[in-house]
Protein backbone atom coordinates (compact mmCIF):
# COMPACT_ATOMS: atom_id res chain seq x y z
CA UNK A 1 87.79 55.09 226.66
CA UNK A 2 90.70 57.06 224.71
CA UNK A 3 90.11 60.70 223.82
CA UNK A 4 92.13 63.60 222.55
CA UNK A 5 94.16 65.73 225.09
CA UNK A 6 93.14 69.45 224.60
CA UNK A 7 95.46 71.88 225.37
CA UNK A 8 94.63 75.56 226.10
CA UNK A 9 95.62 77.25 222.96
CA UNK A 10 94.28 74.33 220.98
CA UNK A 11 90.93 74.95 222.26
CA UNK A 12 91.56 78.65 221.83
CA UNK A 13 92.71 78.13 217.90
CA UNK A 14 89.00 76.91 217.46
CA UNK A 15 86.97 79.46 219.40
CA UNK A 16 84.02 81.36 217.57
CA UNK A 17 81.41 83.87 218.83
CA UNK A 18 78.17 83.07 220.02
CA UNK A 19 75.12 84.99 220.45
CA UNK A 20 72.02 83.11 221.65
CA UNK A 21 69.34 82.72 224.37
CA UNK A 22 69.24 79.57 226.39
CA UNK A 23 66.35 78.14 228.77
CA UNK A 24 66.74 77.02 232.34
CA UNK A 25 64.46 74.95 234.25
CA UNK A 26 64.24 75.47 238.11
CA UNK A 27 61.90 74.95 241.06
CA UNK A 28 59.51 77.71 241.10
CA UNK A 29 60.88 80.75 242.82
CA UNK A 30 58.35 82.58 245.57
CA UNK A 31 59.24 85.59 247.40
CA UNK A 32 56.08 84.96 249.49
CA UNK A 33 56.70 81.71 251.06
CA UNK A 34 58.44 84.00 254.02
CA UNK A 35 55.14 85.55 254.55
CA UNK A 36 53.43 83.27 256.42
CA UNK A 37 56.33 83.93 259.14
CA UNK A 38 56.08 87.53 259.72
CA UNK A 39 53.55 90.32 260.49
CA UNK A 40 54.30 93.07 257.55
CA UNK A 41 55.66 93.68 254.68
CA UNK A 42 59.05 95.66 256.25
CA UNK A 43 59.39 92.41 258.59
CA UNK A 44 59.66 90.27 255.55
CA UNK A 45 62.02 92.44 254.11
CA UNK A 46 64.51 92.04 256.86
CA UNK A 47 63.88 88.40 257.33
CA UNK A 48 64.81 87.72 253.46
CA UNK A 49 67.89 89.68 254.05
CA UNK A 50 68.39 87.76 257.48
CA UNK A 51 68.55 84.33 254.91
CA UNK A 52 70.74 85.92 252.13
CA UNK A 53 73.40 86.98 254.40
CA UNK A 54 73.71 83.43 255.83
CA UNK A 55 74.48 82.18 252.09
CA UNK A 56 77.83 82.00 249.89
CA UNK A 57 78.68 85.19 248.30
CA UNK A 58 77.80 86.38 245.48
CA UNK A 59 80.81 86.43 243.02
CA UNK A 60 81.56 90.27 242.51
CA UNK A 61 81.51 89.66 238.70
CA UNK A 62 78.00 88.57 239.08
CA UNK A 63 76.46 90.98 241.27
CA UNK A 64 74.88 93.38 238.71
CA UNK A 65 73.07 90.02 237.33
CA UNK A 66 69.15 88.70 238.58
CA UNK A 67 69.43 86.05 241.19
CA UNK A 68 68.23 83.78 238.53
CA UNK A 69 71.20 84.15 236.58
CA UNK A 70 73.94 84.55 239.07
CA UNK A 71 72.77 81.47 241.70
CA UNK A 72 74.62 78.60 239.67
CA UNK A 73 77.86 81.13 240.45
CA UNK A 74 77.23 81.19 244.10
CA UNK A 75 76.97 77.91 245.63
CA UNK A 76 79.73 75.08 245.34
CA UNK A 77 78.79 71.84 243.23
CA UNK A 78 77.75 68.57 245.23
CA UNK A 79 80.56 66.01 246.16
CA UNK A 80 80.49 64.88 242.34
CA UNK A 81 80.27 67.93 240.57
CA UNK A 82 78.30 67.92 237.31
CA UNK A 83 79.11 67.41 233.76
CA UNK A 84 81.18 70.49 232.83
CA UNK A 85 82.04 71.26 236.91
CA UNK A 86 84.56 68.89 239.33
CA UNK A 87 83.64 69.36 242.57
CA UNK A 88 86.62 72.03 243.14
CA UNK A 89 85.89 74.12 240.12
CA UNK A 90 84.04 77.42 239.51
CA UNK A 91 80.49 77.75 239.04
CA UNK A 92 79.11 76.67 235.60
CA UNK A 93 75.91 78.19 234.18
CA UNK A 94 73.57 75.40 232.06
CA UNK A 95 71.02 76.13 229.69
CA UNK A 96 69.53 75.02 226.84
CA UNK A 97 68.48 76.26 223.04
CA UNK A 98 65.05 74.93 223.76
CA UNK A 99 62.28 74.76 226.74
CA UNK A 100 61.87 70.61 225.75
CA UNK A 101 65.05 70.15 226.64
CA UNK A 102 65.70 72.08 229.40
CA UNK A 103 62.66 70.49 230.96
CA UNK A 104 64.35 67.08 230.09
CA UNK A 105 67.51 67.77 232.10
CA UNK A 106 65.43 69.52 235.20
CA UNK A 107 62.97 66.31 234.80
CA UNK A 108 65.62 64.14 234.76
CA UNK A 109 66.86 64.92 238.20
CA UNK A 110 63.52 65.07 239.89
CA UNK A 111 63.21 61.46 238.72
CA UNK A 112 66.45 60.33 239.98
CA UNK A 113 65.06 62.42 243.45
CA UNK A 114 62.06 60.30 242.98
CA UNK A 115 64.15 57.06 242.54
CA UNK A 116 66.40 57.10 245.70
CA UNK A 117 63.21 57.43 247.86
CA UNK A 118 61.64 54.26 247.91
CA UNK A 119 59.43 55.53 250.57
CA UNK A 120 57.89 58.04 248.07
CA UNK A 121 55.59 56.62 245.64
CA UNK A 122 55.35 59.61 243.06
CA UNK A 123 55.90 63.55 243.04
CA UNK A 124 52.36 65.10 242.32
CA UNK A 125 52.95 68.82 240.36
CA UNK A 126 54.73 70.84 241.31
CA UNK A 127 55.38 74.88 240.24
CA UNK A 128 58.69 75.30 238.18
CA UNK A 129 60.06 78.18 236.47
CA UNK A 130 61.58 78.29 232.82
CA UNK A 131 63.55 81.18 232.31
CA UNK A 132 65.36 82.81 228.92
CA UNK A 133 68.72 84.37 229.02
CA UNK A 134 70.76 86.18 226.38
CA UNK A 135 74.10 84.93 225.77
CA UNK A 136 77.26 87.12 224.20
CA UNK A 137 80.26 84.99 224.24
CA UNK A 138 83.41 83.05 222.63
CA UNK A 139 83.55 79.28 222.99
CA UNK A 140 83.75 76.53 221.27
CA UNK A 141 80.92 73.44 219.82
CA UNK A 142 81.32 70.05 221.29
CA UNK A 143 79.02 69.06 218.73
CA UNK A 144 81.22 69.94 216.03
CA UNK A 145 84.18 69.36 214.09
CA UNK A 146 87.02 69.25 214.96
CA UNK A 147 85.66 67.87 218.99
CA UNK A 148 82.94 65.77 217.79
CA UNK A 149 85.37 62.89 216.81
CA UNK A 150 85.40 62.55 220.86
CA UNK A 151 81.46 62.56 220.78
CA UNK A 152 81.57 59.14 222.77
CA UNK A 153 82.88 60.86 226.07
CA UNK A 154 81.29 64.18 225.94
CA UNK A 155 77.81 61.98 225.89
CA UNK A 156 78.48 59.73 228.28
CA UNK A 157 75.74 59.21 230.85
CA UNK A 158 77.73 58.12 233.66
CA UNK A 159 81.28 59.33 233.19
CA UNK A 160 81.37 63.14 232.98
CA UNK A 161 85.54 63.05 233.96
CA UNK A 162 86.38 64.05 229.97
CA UNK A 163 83.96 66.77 230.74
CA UNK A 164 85.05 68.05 233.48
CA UNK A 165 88.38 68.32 232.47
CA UNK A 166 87.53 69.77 229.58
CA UNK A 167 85.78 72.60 231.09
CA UNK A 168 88.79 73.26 233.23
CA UNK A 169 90.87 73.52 229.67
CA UNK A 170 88.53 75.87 228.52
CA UNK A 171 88.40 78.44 231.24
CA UNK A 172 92.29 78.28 230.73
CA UNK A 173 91.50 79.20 227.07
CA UNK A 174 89.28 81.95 228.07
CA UNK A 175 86.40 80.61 226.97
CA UNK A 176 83.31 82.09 228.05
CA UNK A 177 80.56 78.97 226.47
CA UNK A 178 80.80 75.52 225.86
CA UNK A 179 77.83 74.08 223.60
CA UNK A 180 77.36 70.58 223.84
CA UNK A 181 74.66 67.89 223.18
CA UNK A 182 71.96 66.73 226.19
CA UNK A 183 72.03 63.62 226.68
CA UNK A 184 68.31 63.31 228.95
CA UNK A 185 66.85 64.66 226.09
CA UNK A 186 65.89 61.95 223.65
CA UNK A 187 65.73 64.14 220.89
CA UNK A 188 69.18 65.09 222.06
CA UNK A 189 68.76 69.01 221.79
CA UNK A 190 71.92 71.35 222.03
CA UNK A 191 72.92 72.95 225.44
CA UNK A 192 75.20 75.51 226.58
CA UNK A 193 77.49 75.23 229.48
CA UNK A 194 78.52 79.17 230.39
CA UNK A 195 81.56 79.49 232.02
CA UNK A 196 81.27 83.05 233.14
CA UNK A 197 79.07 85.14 234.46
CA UNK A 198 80.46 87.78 231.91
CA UNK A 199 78.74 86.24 229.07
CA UNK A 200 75.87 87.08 230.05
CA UNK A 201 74.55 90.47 227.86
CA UNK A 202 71.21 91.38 230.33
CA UNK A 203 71.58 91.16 233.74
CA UNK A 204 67.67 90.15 233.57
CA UNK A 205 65.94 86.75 231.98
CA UNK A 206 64.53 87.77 228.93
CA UNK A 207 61.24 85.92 229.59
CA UNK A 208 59.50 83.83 232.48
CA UNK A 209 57.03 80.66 232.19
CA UNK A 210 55.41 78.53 235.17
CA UNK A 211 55.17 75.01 234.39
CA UNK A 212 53.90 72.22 236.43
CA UNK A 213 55.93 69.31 236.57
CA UNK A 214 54.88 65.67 237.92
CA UNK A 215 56.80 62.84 238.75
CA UNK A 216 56.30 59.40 238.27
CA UNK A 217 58.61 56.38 238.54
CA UNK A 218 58.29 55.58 234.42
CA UNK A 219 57.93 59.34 233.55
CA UNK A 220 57.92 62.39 234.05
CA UNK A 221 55.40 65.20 232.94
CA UNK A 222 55.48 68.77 232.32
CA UNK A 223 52.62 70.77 231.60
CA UNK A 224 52.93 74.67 230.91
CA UNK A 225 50.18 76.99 233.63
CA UNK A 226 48.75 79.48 231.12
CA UNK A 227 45.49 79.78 230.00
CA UNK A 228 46.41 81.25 227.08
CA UNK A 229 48.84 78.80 225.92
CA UNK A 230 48.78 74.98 226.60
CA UNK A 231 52.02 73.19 226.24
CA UNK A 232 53.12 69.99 227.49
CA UNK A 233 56.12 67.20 227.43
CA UNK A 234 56.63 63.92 228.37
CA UNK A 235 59.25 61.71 228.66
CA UNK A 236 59.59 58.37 229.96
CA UNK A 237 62.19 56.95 232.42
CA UNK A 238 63.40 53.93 230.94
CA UNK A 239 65.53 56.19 228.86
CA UNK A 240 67.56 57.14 231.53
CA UNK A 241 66.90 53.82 233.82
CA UNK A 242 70.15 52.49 232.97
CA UNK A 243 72.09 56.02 235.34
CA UNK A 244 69.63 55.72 237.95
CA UNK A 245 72.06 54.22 240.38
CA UNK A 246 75.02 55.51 239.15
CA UNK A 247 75.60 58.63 241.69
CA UNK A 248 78.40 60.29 239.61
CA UNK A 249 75.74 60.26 236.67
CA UNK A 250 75.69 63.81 236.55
């Protein structure tokens, strides 16, 4: 597949400002799960700080930002990166402009979870958070002219190489967003790949939810834990069947 070559102040000529929220989908977070393993409150306390020290770093630009926001900076990518990320780039921030499609893309990986363990017949439901964030950035629109004329690549399931290069073209440009098109989604909502923790304009997420998520191998299903509000999505496997054993699909 042939694409255009981007160059640095190319990219740059066709930055514009954004200023938008995004939604991320994640396992449920729970402060209390270290309770069970101590006798107070102050124990707990010390044992959490025990298990941070032992992880990566927090980036210094990203240490005035919620955990929430500033984990995707800490930890390196897997072996194969992910679709705006090589495996020795910097951290990259994903989101999208609504909760249906963020669920898609979280959904989509518990399936492929679900998928390379044939000794696991389903994933009953499970707690996840969705969280909102406020975005303040330059960047540029995949999803528009003049980069959509290269639409083929910056969709493609299996091979996120144009991607990831891309995203390394764009941090040269100082570029702080990149918003591009999911493809687990079937209604193909926009997403936003941040670049930098800087773009970020509250260190806090603007809101909270607790779905439960369950995991089947021809679907996936969320439902949203609120009495007050009942929500729910569904979407079905064989739309992304065709990456399940593809492990670079990322």
């Amino acid at each position: 597949m042939s694409f255009t070559t981007w160059t640095p102040p190319a990219v740059a000529s066709e930055r514009r400002q954004f200023a938008l929220t995004l939604w991320r989908a994640v396992e449920a977070q729970h402060v209390v799960s270290t309770m069970p393993l101590v006798d107070s409150l102050e124990e707990q306390a010390v044992l959490e700080a025990v298990l941070d020290a032992g992880k990566p770093a927090v980036p210094l630009e990203a240490r005035h930002l919620h955990y929430l926001l500033f984990t995707p900076f800490r930890y390196p990518p897997s072996r194969w990166g992910s679709r705006f990320r090589a495996s020795q780039d910097p951290g990259v921030f994903y989101g999208a402009n609504e909760i249906r499609t963020a669920c898609a893309e979280l959904g989509y990986w518990r399936w492929r979870f679900l998928n390379d363990s044939p000794a696991l017949p389903r994933i009953d439901a499970r707690a996840q958070t969705l969280f909102e964030v406020r975005v303040e950035t330059s960047g540029v629109a995949l999803d528009q002219p003049p980069f959509d004329r290269d639409r083929a690549a910056w969709t493609d399931p299996d091979n996120h190489e144009p991607c990831q290069a891309f995203g390394r073209v764009a941090r040269e440009a100082g570029l702080g967003m990149i918003r591009y098109t999911s493809v687990r989604d079937p209604q193909h909502g926009p997403c936003g790949a941040v670049l930098t923790p800087r773009a970020f304009s509250h260190p806090m997420p603007l809101a909270t939810t607790t779905w439960m998520l369950t995991v089947r191998r021809d679907r996936v299903m969320w439902q949203r834990d609120d009495l007050q509000q009942r929500d729910s999505f569904e979407f079905e496997a064989a739309l992304w069947q065709r990456t399940s054993d593809t492990p670079e699909a990322r």
